[in-house]
Each structure stands twice: as C-alpha cells, then as structure tokens.
C-alpha atoms as a PDB file:
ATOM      1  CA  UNK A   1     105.555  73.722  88.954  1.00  0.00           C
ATOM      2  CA  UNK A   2     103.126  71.977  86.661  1.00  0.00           C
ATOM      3  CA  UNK A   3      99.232  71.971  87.121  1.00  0.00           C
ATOM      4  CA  UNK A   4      96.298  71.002  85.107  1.00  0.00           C
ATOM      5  CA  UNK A   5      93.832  73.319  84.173  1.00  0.00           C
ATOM      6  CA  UNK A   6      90.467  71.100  83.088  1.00  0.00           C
ATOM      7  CA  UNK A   7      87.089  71.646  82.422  1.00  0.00           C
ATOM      8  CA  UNK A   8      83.684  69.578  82.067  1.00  0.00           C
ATOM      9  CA  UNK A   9      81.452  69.553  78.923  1.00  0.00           C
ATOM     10  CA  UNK A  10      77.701  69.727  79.712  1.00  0.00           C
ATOM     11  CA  UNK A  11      76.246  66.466  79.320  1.00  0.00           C
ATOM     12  CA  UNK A  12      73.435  67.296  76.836  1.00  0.00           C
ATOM     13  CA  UNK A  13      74.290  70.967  75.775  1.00  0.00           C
ATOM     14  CA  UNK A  14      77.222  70.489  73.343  1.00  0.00           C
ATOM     15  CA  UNK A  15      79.942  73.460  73.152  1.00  0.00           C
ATOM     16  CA  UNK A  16      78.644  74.727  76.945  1.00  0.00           C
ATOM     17  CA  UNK A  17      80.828  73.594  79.760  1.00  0.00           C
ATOM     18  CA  UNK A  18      79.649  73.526  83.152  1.00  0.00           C
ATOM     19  CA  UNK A  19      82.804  73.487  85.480  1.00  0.00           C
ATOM     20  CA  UNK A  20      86.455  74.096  85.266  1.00  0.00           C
ATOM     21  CA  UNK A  21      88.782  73.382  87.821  1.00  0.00           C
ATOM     22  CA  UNK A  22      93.388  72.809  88.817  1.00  0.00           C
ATOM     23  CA  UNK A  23      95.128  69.990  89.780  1.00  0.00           C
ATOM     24  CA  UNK A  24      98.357  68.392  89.918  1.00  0.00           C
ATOM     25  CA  UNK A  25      96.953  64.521  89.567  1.00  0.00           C
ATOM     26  CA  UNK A  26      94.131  65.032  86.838  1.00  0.00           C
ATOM     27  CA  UNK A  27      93.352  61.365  87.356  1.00  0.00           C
ATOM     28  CA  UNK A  28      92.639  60.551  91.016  1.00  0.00           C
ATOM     29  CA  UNK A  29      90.579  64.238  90.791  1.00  0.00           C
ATOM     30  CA  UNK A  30      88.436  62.711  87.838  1.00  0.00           C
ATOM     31  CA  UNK A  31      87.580  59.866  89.965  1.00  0.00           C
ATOM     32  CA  UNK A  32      86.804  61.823  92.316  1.00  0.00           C
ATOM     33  CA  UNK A  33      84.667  63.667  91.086  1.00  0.00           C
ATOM     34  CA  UNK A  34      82.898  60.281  89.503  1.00  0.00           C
ATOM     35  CA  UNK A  35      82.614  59.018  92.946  1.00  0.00           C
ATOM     36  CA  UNK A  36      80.237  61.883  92.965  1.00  0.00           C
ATOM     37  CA  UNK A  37      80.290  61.955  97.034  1.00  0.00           C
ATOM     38  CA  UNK A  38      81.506  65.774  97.444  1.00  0.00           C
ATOM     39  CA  UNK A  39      81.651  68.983  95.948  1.00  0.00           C
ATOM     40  CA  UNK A  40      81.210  69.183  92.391  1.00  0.00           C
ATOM     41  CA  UNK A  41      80.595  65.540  91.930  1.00  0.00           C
ATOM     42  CA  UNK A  42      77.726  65.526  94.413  1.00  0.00           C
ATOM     43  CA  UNK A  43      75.831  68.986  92.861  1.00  0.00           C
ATOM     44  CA  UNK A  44      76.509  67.110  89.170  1.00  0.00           C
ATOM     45  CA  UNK A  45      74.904  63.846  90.350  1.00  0.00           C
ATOM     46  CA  UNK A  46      71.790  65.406  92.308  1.00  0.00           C
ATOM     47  CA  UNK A  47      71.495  67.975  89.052  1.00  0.00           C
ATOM     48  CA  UNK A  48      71.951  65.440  86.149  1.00  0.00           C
ATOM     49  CA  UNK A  49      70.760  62.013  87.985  1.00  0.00           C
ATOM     50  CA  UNK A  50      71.648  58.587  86.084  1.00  0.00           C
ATOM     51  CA  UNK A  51      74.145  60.506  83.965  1.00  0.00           C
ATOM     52  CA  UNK A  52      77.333  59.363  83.318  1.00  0.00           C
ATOM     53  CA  UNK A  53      79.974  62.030  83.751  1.00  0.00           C
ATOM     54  CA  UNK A  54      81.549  63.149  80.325  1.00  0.00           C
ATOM     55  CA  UNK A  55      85.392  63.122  80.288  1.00  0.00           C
ATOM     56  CA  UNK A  56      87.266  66.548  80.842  1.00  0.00           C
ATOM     57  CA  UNK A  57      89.472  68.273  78.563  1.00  0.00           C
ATOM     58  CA  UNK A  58      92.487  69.407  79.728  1.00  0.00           C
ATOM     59  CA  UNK A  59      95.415  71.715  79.204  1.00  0.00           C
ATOM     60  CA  UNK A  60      98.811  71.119  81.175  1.00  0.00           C
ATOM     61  CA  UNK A  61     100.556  74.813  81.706  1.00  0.00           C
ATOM     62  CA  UNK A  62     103.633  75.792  83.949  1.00  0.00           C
ATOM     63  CA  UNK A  63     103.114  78.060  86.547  1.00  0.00           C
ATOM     64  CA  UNK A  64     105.244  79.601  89.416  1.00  0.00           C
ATOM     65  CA  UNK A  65     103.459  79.102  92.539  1.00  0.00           C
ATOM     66  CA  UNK A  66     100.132  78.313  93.770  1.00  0.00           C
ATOM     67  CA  UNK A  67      99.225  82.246  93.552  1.00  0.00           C
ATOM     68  CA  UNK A  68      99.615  81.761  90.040  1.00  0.00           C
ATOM     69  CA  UNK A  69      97.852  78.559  89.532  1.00  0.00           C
ATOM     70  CA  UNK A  70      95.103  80.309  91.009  1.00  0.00           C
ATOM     71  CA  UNK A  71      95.216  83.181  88.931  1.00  0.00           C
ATOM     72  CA  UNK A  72      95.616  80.737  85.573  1.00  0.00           C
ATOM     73  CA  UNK A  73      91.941  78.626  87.262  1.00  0.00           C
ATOM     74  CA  UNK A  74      90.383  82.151  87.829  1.00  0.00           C
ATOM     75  CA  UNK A  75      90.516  83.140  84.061  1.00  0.00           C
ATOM     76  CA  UNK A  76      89.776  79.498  82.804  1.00  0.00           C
ATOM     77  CA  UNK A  77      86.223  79.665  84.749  1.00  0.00           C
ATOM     78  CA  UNK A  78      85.303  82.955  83.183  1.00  0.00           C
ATOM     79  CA  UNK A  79      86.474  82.046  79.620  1.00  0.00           C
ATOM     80  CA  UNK A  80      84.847  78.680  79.967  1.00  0.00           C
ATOM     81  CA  UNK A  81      81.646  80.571  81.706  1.00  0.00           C
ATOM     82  CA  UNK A  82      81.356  78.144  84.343  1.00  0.00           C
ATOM     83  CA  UNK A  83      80.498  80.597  86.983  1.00  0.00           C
ATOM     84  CA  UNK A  84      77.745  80.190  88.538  1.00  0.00           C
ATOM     85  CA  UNK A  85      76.465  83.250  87.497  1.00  0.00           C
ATOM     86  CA  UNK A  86      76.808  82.013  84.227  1.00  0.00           C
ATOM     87  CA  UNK A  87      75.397  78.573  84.473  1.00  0.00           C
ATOM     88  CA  UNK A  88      78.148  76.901  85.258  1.00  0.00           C
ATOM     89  CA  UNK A  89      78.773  74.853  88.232  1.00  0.00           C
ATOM     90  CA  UNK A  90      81.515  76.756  90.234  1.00  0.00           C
ATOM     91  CA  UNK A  91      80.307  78.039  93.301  1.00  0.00           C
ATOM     92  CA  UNK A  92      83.698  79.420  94.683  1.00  0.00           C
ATOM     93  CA  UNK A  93      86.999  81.015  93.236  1.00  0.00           C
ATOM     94  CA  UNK A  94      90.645  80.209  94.451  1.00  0.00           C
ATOM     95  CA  UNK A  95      91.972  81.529  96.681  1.00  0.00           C
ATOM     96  CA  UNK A  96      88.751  83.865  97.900  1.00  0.00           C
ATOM     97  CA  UNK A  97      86.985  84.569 101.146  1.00  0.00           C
ATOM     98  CA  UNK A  98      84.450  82.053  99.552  1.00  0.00           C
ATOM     99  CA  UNK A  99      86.947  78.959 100.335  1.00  0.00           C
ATOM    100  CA  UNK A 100      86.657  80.277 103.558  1.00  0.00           C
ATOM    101  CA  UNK A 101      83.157  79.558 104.111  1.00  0.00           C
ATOM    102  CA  UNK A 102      83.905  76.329 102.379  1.00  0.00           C
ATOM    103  CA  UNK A 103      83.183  74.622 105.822  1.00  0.00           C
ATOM    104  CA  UNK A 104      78.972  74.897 104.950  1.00  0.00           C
ATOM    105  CA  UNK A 105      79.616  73.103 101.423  1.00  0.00           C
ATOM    106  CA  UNK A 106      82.206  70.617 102.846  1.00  0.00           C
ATOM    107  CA  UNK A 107      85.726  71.337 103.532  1.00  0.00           C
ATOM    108  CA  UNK A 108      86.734  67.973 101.787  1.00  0.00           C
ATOM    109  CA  UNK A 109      85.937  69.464  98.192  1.00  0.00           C
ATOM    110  CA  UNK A 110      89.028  71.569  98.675  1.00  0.00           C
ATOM    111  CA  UNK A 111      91.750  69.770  96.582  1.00  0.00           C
ATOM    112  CA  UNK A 112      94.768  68.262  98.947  1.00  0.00           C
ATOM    113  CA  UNK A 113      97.003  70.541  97.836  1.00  0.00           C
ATOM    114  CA  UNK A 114      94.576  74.087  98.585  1.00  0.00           C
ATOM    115  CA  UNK A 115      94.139  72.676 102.018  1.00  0.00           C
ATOM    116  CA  UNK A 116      97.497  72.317 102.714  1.00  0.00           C
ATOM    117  CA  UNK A 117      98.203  76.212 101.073  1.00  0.00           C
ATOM    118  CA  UNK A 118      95.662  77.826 103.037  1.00  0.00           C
ATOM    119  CA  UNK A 119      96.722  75.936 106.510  1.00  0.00           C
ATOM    120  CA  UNK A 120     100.143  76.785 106.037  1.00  0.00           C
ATOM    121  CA  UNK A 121      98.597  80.802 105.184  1.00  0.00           C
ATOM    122  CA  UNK A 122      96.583  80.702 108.309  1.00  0.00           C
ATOM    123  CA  UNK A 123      99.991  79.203 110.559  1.00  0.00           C
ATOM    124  CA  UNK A 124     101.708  82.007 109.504  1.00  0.00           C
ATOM    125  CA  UNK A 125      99.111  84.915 109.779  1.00  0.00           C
ATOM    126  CA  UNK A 126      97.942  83.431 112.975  1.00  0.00           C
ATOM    127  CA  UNK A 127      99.923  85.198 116.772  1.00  0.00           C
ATOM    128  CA  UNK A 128     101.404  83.116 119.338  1.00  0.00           C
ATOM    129  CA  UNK A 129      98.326  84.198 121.736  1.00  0.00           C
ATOM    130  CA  UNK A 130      96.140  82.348 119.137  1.00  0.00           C
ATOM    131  CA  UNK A 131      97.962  79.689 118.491  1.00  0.00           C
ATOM    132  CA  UNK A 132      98.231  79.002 122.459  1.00  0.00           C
ATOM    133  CA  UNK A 133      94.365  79.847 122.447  1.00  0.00           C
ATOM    134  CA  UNK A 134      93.978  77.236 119.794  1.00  0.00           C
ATOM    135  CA  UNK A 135      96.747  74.279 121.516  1.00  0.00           C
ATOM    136  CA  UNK A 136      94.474  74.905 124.660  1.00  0.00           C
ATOM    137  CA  UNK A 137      91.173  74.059 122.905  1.00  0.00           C
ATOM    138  CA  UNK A 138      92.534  71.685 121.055  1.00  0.00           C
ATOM    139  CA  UNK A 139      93.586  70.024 124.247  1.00  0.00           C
ATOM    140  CA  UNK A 140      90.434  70.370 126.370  1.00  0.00           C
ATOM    141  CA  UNK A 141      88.442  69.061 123.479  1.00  0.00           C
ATOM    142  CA  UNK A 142      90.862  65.816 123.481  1.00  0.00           C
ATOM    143  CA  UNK A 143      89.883  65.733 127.035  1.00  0.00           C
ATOM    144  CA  UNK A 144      86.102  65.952 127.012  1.00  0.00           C
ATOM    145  CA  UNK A 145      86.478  63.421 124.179  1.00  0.00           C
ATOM    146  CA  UNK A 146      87.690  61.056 126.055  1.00  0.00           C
ATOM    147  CA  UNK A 147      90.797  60.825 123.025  1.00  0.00           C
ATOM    148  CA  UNK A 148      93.201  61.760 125.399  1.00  0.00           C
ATOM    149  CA  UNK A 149      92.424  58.761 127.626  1.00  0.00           C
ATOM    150  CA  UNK A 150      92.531  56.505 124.541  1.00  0.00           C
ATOM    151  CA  UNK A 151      96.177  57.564 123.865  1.00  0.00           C
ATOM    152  CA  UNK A 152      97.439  57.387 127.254  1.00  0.00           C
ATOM    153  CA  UNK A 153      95.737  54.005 127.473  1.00  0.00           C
ATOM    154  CA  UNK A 154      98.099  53.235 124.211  1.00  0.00           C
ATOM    155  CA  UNK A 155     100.928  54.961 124.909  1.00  0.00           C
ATOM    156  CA  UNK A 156     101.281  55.063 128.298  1.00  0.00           C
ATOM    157  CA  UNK A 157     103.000  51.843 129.020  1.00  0.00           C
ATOM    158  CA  UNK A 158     105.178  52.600 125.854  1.00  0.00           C
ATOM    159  CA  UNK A 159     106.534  55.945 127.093  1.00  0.00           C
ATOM    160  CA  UNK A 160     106.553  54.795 130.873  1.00  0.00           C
ATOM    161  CA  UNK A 161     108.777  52.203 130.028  1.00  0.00           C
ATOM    162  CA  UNK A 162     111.338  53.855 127.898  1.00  0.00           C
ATOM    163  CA  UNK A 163     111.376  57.263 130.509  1.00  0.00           C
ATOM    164  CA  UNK A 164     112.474  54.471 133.016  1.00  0.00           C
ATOM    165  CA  UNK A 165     115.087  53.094 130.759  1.00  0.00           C
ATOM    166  CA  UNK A 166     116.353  56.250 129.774  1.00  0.00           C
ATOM    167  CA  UNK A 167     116.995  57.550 133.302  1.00  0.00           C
ATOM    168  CA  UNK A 168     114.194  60.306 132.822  1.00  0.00           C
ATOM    169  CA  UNK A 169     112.025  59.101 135.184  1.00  0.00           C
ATOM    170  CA  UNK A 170     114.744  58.879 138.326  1.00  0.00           C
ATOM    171  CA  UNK A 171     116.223  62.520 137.086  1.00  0.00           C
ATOM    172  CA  UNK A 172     112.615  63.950 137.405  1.00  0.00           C
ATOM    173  CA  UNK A 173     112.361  62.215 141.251  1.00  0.00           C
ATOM    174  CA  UNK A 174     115.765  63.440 141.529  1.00  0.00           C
ATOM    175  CA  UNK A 175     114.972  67.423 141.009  1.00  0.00           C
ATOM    176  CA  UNK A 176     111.841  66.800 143.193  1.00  0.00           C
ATOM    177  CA  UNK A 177     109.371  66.304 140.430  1.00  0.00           C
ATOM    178  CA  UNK A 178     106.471  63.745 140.941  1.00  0.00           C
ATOM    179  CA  UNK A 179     106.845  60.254 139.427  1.00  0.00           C
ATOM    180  CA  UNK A 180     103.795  57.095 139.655  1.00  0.00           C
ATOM    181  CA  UNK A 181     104.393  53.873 138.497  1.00  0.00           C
ATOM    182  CA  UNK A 182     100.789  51.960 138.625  1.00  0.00           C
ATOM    183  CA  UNK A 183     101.736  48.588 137.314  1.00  0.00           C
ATOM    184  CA  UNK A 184     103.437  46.701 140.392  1.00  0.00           C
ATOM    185  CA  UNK A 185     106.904  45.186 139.758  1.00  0.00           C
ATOM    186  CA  UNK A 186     106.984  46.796 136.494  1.00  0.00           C
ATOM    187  CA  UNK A 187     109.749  48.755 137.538  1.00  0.00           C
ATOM    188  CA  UNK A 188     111.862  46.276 138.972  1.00  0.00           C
ATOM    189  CA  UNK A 189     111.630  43.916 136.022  1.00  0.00           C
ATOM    190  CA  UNK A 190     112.896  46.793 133.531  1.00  0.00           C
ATOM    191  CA  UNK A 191     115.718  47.577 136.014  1.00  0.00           C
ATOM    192  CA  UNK A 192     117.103  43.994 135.996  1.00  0.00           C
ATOM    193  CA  UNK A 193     117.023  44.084 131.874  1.00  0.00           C
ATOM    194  CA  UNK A 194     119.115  46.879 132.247  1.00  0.00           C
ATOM    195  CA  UNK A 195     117.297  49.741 132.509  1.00  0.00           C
ATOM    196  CA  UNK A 196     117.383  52.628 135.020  1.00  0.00           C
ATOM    197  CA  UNK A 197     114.946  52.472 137.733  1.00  0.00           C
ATOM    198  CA  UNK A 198     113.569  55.077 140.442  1.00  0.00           C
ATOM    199  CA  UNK A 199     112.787  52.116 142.498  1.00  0.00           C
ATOM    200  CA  UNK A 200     116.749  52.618 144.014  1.00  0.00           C
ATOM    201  CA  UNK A 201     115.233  55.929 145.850  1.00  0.00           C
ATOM    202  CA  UNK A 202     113.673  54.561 148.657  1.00  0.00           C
ATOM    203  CA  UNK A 203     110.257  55.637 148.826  1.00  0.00           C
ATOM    204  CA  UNK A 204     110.276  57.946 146.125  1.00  0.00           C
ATOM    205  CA  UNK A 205     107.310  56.604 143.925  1.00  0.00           C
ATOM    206  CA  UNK A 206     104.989  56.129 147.227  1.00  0.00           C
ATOM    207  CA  UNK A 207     105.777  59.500 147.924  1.00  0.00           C
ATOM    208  CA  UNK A 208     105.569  61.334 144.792  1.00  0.00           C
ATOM    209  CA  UNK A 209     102.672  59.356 144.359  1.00  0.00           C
ATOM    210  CA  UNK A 210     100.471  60.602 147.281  1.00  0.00           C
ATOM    211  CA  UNK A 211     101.801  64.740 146.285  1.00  0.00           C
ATOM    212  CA  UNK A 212     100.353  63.841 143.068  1.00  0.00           C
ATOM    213  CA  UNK A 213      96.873  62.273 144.731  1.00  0.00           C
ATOM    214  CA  UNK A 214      97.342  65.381 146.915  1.00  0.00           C
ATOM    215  CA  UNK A 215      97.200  68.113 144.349  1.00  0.00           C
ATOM    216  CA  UNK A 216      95.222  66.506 141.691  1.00  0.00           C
ATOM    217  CA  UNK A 217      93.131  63.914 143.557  1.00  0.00           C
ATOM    218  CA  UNK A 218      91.668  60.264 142.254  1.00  0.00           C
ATOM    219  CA  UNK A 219      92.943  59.907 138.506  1.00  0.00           C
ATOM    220  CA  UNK A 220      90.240  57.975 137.906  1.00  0.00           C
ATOM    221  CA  UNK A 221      87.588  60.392 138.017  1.00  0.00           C
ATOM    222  CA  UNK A 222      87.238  63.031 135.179  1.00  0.00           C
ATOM    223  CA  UNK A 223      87.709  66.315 137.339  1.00  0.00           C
ATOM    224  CA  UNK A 224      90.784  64.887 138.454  1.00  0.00           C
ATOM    225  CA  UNK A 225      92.281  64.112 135.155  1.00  0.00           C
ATOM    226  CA  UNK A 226      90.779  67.995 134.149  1.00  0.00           C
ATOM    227  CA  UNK A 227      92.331  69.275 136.645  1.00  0.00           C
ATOM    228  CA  UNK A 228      96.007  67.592 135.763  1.00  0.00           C
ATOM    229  CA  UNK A 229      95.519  68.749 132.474  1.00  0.00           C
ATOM    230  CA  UNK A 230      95.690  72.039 133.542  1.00  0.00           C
ATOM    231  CA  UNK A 231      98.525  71.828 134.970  1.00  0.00           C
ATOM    232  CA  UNK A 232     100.367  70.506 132.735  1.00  0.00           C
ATOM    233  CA  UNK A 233      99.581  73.219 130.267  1.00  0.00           C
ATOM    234  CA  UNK A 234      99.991  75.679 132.734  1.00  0.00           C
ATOM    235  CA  UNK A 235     103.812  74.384 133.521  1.00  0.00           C
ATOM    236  CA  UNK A 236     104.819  74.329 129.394  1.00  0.00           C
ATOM    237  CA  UNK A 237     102.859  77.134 128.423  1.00  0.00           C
ATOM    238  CA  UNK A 238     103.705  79.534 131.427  1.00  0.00           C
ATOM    239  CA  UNK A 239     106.145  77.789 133.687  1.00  0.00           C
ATOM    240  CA  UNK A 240     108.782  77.152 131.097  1.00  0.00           C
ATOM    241  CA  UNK A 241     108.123  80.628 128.742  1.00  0.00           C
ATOM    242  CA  UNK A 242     108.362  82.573 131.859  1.00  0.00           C
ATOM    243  CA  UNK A 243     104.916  83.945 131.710  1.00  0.00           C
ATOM    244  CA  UNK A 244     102.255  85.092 134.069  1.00  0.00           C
ATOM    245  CA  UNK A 245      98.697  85.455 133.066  1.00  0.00           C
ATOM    246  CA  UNK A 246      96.880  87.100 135.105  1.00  0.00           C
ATOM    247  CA  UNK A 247      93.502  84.575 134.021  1.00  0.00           C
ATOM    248  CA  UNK A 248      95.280  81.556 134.757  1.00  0.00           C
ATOM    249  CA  UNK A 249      94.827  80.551 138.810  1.00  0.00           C
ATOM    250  CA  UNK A 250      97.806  77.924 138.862  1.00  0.00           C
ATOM    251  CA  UNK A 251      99.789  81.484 138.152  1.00  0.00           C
ATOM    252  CA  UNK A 252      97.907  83.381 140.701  1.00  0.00           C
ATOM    253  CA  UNK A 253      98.534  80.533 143.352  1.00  0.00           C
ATOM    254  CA  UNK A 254     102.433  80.562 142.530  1.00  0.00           C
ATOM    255  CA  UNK A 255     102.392  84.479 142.570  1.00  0.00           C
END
C-alpha cells in the first residue's frame, strides 16, 4: 500500500518543523487541518493566531501494512523533531496507548483510516461476554434515548408490512408466538394485494395481542417498552444460544 509521510514547516522559524504526520489522501488531510477545527489544526490556530498555515512537504513511500506505516510516521517525527518534547506539535505516536486516551483530545483527530485499524483491533481482541456486555448497553442506551422509538416509529410500518407479505408474521402466530397489528384494516388491505395475512386465524391478533399486554403491559409507557426490551434480548442472546445466566431473571423464571 501507498501512504504519505508529510510534515509542517514552522511558520516563522525557517528549517524547524513543527508536526509530521501519514495519510493516504494528503489533500482532504491538508484541508483539514486548514479548517483548523480539530487536532493539530485547532492547537496550530490557538498557538499561531491569524497565521496562515504553510504548505507541507511530502514524501510518498510504499509500505506493507498499517504496522508499517506506523513504524515509517514514528521515525519521521523524531527525525523531523516534532515531538513534543522537542517543540514540535505531536502530542501522540501511532499506534500507542496514547491514541487510546485520544478520547480527552478528540477522537475525530484520528485519521479515517486509524479509526477504522484500531476498531477492527479492539473487535478482534474483545470476548463474546464483552461484546454481549457491550450489544446490551448499546441497546439500553438506544432505549433511554428515546432512538429506539424513533426507528420503530420509521421502520415499523416498513417491516410490519413486508413480515405480513412474506408469511412471517402468520408462521410466528402459527408456532404460538405473539403477533399485534395496531393500524386497523391494515392487514386486510395487504392481504387483498396479495400478501399473506394472519387475519385468516380467527382471533389470533386479539389474542396474541392481550398475552403481549399481559406480560409486558401498556406499550405506551416507558417501563413497558423497558421491560419488552428485555425480553427480546433475553430470547436472542440466551433463548436461541442455549444459555442460562444465572443474573438474568427472564432465565430464572423459565428455569
């Protein structure tokens, strides 16, 4: 792969440079840094105020991965002694626990393609407990957020309609699973366009519809829709793996 190793001259010191930095699109990072809204764009305009940015030299060099690359950006910011130690304006080095505290200088002066390294790193060194711990935060937080609402508000209608057409929603009625339709005659009209609709089982959606009111009460209220939630994390993440935890009560109550 090709990168682009580049560095900054100091704008009134002449043969001192005052950051170096990698990239694959030398461009769109020079503007950037111009923009002068994040990482070392910001630091350059709150150090060096009403001061153009000079233009960056640059040296194109083939490299074999992004451990490399990193390796090749190391060197060029203690040869160009834009350390920070030195002087210079680089407060972290690739690839280094300090991009992992980048969070308190603002993730978004990572470049695209370091973010995208280090979150396909962290998938991989990450277990499957943590990366169910993280799917079930991820998911609560979507909840207290209200975001979840927003995209069943969306998508609701979207994927209620096509699990009627598909047959999905009678199969799930069929194997005893709950089904609620909410918009009246909505089910009908699909079914004489062609679809497939549960509205052939007599009383199926009035019944499946009070088990659901039953076991998860008013859907309109936010313990209820909570309370759902849990369940249907607790029926993909336990149900379907074949797993018992002993912290989860929707286990306990099947036990």
């Amino acid at each position: 792969m090709k990168i682009t190793i580049y560095r900054y001259p100091h704008p009134s010191d002449a043969g001192k440079w005052i950051y170096t930095g990698q990239t694959v699109n030398l461009a769109a990072r020079d503007k950037q840094h111009r923009k002068g809204k994040e990482g070392f764009g910001r630091r350059f305009k709150k150090m060096f105020p009403n001061v153009e940015l000079p233009q960056p030299d640059f040296q194109e060099i083939e490299v074999a991965d992004y451990m490399e690359a990193n390796e090749e950006e190391t060197i060029a910011i203690f040869r160009n002694h834009t350390w920070y130690v030195q002087g210079g304006m680089n407060l972290t080095l690739p690839a280094s626990d300090d991009y992992r505290n980048l969070s308190s200088l603002g993730a978004k002066s990572q470049p695209r393609e370091m973010k995208a390294h280090g979150g396909r790193i962290a998938n991989v060194n990450m277990t499957t407990e943590q990366k169910s711990s993280r799917s079930r935060k991820a998911g609560m937080t979507n909840i207290r957020t209200g975001h979840a609402s927003t995209l069943g508000k969306t998508w609701g209608p979207v994927n209620g309609r096509l699990a009627v057409e598909t047959g999905q929603l009678r199969e799930i009625t069929v194997l005893g699973g709950n089904a609620t339709a909410t918009i009246p005659g909505q089910l009908s009209s699909i079914g004489k366009k062609g679809g497939k609709s549960t509205a052939a089982i007599p009383g199926a959606l009035q019944k499946a519809g009070r088990r659901s009111f039953e076991l998860y009460g008013n859907p309109s209220t936010y313990e209820s829709r909570a309370k759902g939630a849990r369940a249907a994390v607790h029926k993909v993440w336990h149900v379907r793996r074949g797993i018992k935890k002993d912290s989860c009560m929707l286990c306990q109550q099947a036990a």
